[in-house]
Each structure stands twice: as C-alpha cells, then as structure tokens.
N, C-alpha and C. Protein backbone atom coordinates (compact mmCIF):
# COMPACT_ATOMS: atom_id res chain seq x y z
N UNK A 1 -70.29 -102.24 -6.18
CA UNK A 1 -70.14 -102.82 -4.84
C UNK A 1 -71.50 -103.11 -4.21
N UNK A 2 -72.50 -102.37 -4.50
CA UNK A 2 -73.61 -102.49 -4.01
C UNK A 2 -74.65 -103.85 -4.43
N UNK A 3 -74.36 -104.41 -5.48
CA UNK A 3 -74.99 -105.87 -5.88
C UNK A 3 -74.77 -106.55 -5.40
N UNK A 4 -73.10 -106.64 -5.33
CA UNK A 4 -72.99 -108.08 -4.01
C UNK A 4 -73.37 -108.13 -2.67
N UNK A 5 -73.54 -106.91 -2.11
CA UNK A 5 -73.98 -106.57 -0.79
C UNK A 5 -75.22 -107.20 -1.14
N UNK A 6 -76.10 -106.69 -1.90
CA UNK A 6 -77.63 -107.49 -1.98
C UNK A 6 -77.67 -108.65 -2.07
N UNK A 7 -76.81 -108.95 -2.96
CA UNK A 7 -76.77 -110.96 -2.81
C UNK A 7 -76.43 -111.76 -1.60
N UNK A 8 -75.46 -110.56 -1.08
CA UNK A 8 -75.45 -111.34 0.00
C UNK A 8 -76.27 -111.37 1.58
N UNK A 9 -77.08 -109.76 1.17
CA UNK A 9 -78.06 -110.07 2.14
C UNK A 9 -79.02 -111.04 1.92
N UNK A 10 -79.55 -110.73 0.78
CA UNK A 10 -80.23 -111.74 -0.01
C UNK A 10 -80.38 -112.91 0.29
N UNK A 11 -79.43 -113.84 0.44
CA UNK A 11 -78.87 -114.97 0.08
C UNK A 11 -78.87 -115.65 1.34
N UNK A 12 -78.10 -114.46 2.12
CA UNK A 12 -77.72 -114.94 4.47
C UNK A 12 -78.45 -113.86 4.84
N UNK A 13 -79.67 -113.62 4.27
CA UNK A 13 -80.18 -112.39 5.32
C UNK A 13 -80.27 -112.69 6.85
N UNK A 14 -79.69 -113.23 7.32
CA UNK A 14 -80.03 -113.22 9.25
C UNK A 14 -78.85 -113.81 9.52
N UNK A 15 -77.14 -113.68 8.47
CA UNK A 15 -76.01 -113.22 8.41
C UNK A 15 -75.69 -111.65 9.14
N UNK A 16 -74.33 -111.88 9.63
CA UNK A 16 -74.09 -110.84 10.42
C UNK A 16 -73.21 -109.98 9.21
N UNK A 17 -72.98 -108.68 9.48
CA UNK A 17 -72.51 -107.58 8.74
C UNK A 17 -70.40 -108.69 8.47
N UNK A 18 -69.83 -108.84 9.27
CA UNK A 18 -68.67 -109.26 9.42
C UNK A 18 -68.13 -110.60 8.63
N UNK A 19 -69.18 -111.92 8.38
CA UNK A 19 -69.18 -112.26 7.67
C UNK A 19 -69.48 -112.23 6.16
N UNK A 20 -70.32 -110.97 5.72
CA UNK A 20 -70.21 -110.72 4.77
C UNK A 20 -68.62 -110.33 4.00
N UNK A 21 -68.22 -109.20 4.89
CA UNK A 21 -66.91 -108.71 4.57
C UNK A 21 -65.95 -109.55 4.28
N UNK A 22 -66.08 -110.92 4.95
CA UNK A 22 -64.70 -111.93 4.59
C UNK A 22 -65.05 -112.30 3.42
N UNK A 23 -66.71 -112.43 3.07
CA UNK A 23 -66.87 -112.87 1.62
C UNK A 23 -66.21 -112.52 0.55
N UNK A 24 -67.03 -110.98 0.72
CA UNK A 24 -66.67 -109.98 -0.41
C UNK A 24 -65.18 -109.37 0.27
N UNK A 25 -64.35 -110.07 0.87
CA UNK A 25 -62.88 -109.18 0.94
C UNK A 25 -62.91 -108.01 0.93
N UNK A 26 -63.86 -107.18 1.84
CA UNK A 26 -63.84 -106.01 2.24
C UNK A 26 -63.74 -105.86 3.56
N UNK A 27 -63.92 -104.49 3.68
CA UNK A 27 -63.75 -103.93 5.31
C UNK A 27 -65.06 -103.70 5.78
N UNK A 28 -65.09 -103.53 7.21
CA UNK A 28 -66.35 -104.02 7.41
C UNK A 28 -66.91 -102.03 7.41
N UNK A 29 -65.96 -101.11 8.02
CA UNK A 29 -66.77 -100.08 7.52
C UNK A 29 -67.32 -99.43 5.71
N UNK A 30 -66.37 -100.02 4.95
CA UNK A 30 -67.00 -100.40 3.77
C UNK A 30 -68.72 -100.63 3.36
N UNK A 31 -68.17 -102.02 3.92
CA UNK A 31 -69.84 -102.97 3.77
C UNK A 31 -71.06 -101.37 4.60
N UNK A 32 -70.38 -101.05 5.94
CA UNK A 32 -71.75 -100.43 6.68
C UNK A 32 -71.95 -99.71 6.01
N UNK A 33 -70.68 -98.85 5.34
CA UNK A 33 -71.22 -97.73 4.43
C UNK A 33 -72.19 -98.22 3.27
N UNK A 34 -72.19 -99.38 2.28
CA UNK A 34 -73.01 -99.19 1.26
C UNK A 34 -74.16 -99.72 1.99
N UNK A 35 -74.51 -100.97 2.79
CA UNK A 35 -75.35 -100.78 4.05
C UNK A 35 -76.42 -99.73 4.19
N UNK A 36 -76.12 -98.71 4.39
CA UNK A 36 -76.27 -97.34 4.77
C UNK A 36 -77.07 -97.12 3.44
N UNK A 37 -76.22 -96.90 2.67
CA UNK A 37 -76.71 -96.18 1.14
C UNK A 37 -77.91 -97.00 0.90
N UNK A 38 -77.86 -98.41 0.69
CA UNK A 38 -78.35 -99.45 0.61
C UNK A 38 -80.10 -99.00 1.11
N UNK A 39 -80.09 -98.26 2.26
CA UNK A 39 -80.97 -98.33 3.33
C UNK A 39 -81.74 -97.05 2.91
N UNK A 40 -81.33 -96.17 2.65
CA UNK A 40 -81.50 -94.73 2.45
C UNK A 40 -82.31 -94.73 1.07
N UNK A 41 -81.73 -95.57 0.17
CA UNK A 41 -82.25 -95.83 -1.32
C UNK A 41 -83.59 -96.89 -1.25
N UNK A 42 -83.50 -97.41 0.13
CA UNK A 42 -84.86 -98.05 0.22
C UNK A 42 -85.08 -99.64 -0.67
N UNK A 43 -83.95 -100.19 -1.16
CA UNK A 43 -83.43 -101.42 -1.69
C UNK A 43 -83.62 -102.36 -0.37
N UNK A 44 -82.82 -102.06 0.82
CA UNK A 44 -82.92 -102.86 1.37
C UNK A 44 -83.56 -102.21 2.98
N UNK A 45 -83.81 -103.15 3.99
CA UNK A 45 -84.30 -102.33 5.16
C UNK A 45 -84.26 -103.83 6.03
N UNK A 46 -83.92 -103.58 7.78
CA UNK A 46 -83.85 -104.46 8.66
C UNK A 46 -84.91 -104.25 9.39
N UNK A 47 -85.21 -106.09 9.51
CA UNK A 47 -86.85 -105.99 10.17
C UNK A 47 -86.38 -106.47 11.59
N UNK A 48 -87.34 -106.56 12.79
CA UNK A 48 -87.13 -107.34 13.70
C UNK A 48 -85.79 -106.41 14.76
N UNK A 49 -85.37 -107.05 16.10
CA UNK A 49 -84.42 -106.74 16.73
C UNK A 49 -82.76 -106.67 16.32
N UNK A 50 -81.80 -105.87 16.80
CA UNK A 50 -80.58 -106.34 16.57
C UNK A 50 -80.25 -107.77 16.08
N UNK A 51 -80.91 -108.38 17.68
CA UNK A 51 -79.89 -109.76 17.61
C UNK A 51 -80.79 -110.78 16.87
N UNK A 52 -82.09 -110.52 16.70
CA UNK A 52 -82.83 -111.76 16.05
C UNK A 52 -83.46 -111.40 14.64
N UNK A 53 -82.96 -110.30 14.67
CA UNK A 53 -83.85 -109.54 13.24
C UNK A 53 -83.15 -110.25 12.15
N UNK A 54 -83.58 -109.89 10.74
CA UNK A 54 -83.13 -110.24 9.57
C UNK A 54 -83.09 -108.88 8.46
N UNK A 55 -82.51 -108.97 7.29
CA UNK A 55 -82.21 -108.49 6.15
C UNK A 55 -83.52 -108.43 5.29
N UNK A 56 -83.98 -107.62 4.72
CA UNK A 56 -85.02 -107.95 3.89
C UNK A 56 -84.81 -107.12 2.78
N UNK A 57 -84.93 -107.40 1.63
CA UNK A 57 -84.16 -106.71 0.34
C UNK A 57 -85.69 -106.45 -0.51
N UNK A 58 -85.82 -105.09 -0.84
CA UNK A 58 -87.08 -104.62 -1.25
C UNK A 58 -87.42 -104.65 -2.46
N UNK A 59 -86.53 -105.23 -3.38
CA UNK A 59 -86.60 -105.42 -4.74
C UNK A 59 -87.10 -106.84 -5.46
C-alpha cells in the first residue's frame, strides 16, 4: 500500500490527502495512516504551510 501512496505523492505532490483516496479506492484514514508511517520512515516529509505546502518524497 505504501508505493502507491508515493506515486501518488510523487506524481500530485501539492494534491490534497482526499483525492488521493478516490484514486487508490481507499479510505482516507487509511491513506493518513500509511502517510504517517510514510513520514516516520523518513521516505516522505511535508514542506511549506498546510494550505500552500507540498509533498516531497525523499527517495
């Protein structure tokens, strides 16, 4: 589950969490959870503000 999350930050990084989920046909506490993991493992990390920030994938 966690690859497509990267592709798709990847891909729409300055995409909101909700449209991802319709992508990948998940739930959106799903997505926050690998999100989360995502973040913790240091793969991925958010730069910038809530509303104007972006996705930045560390790999």
């Amino acid at each position: 589950m966690t690859t497509p999350i990267v592709n798709e930050l990847d891909d729409t990084s300055k995409r909101i969490i909700e449209i991802i989920t319709e992508k990948l046909n998940s739930t959106i506490d799903s997505v926050r959870h690998y999100i989360n993991k995502l973040k913790k493992q240091n793969i991925i990390k958010h730069e910038g503000s809530t509303k104007a920030g972006k996705w930045v994938v560390m790999q």
